[in-house]
C-alpha atoms as a PDB file:
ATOM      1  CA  UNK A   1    -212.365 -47.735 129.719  1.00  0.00           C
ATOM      2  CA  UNK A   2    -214.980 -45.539 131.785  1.00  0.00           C
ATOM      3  CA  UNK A   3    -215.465 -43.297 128.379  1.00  0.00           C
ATOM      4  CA  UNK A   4    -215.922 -46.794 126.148  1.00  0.00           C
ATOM      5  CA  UNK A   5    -218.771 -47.580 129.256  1.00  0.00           C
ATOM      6  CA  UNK A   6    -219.827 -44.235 129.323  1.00  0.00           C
ATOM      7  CA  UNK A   7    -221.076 -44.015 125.542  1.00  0.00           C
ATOM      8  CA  UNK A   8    -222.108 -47.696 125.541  1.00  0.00           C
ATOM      9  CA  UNK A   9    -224.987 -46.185 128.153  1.00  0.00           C
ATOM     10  CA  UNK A  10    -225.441 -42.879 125.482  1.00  0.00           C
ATOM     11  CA  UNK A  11    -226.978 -45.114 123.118  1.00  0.00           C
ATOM     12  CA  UNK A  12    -228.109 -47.723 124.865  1.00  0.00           C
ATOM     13  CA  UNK A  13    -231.053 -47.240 126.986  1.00  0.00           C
ATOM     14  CA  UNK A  14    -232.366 -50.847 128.833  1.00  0.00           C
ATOM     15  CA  UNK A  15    -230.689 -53.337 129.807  1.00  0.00           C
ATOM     16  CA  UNK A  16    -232.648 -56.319 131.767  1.00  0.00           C
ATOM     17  CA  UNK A  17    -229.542 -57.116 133.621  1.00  0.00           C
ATOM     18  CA  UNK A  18    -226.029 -55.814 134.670  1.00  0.00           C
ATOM     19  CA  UNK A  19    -224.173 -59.098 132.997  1.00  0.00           C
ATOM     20  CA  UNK A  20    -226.254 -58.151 129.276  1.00  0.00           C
ATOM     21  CA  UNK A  21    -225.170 -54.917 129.427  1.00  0.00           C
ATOM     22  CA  UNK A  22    -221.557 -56.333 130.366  1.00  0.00           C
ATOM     23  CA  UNK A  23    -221.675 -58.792 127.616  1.00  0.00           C
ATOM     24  CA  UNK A  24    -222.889 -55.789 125.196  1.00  0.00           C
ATOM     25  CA  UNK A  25    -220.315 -53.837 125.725  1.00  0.00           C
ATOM     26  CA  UNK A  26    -217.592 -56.681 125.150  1.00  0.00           C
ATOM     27  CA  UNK A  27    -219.207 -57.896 121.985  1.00  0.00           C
ATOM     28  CA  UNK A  28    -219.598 -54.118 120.101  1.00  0.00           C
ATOM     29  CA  UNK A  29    -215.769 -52.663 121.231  1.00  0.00           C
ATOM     30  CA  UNK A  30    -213.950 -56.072 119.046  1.00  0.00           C
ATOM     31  CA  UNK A  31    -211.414 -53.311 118.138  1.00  0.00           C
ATOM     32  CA  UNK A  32    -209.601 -53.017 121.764  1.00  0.00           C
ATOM     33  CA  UNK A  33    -209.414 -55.794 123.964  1.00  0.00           C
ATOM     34  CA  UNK A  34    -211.576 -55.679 126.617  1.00  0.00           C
ATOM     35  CA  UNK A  35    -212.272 -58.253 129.796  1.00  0.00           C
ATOM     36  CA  UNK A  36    -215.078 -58.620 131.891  1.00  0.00           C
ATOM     37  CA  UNK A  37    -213.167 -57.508 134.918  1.00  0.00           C
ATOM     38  CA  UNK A  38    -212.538 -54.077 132.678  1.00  0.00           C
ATOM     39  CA  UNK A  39    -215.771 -53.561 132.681  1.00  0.00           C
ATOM     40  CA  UNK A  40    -217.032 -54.241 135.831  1.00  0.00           C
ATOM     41  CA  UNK A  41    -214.322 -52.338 136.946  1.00  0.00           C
ATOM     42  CA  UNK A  42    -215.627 -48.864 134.704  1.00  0.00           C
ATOM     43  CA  UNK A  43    -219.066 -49.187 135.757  1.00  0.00           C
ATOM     44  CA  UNK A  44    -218.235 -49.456 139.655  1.00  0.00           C
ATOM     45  CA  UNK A  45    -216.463 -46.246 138.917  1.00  0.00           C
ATOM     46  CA  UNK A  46    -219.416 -44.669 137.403  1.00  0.00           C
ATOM     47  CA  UNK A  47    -221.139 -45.431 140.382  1.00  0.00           C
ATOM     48  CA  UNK A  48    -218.310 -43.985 142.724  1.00  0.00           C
ATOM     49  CA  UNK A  49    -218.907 -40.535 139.922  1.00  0.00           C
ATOM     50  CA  UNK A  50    -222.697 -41.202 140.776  1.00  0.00           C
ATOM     51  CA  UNK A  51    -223.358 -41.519 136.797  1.00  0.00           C
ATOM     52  CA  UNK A  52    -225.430 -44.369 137.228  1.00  0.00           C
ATOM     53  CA  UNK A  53    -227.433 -46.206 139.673  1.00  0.00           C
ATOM     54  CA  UNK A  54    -227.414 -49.743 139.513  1.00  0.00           C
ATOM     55  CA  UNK A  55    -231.097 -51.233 140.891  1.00  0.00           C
ATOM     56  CA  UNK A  56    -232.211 -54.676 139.592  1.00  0.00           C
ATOM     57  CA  UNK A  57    -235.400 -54.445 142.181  1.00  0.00           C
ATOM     58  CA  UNK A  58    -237.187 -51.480 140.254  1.00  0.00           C
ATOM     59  CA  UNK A  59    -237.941 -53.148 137.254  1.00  0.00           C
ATOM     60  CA  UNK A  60    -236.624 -55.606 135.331  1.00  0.00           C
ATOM     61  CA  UNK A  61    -236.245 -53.558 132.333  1.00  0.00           C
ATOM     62  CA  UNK A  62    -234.297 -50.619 133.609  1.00  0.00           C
ATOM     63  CA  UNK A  63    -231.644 -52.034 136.080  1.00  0.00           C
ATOM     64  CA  UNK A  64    -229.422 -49.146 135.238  1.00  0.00           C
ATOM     65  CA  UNK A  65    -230.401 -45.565 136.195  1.00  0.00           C
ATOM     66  CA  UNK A  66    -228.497 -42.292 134.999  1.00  0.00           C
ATOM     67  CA  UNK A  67    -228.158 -39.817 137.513  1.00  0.00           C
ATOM     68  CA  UNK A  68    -227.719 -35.459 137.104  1.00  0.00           C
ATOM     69  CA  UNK A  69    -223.457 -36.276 137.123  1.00  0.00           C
ATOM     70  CA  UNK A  70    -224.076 -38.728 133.598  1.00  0.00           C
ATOM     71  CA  UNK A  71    -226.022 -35.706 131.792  1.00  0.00           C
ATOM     72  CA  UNK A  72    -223.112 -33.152 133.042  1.00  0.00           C
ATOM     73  CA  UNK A  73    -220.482 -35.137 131.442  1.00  0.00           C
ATOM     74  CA  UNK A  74    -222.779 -36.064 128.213  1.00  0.00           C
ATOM     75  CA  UNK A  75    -222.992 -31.904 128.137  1.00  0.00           C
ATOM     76  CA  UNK A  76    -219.399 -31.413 128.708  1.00  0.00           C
ATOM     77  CA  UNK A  77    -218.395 -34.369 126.166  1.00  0.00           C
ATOM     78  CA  UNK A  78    -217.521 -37.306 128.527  1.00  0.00           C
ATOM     79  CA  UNK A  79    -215.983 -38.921 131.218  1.00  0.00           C
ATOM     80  CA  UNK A  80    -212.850 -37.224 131.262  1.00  0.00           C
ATOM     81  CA  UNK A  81    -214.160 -33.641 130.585  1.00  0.00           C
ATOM     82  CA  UNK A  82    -216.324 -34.251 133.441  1.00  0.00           C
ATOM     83  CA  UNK A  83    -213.152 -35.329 135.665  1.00  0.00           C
ATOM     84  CA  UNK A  84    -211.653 -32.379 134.147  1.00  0.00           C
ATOM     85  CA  UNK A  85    -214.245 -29.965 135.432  1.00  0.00           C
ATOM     86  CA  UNK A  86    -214.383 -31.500 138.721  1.00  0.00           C
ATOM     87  CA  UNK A  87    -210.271 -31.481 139.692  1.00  0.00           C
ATOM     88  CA  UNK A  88    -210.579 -28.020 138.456  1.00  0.00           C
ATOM     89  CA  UNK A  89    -213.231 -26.763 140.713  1.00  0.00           C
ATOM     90  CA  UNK A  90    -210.862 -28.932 143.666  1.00  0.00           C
END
């Protein structure tokens, strides 16, 4: 589920709040069956990774911020490759 969050934020930039982007994700993944709770769930994760930021104060426009871990895994290929990389260097 992280990787289905993970390229949801790839192509989609702004967001004006956590429960859009939520609801976004949900409506364009019809194929698998996905909950709310899923997601939630993924992008607390990506916080734990430090991926993302999530800051509704800053601007209402850009709630969710990428951090230097997001653009190692989108240069390694993902989520997992990232994971990967990291238990490796453990």
């Amino acid at each position: 589920m992280e990787e289905v969050v993970f390229k949801a934020l790839l192509f989609n930039t702004k967001f004006t709040r956590i429960e859009n982007f939520i609801q976004d994700v949900i409506d364009n993944n019809n194929d698998i069956e996905i909950t709310y709770e899923d997601v939630k769930e993924s992008i607390l994760k990506l916080i734990l990774y430090r991926f993302i930021k999530v800051d509704n104060s800053l601007s209402q426009e850009n709630c969710i911020l990428k951090g230097d871990n997001f653009y190692e895994a989108k240069r390694l290929g993902g989520v997992n490759s990232w994971l990967e990389k990291k238990r490796a260097i453990a």
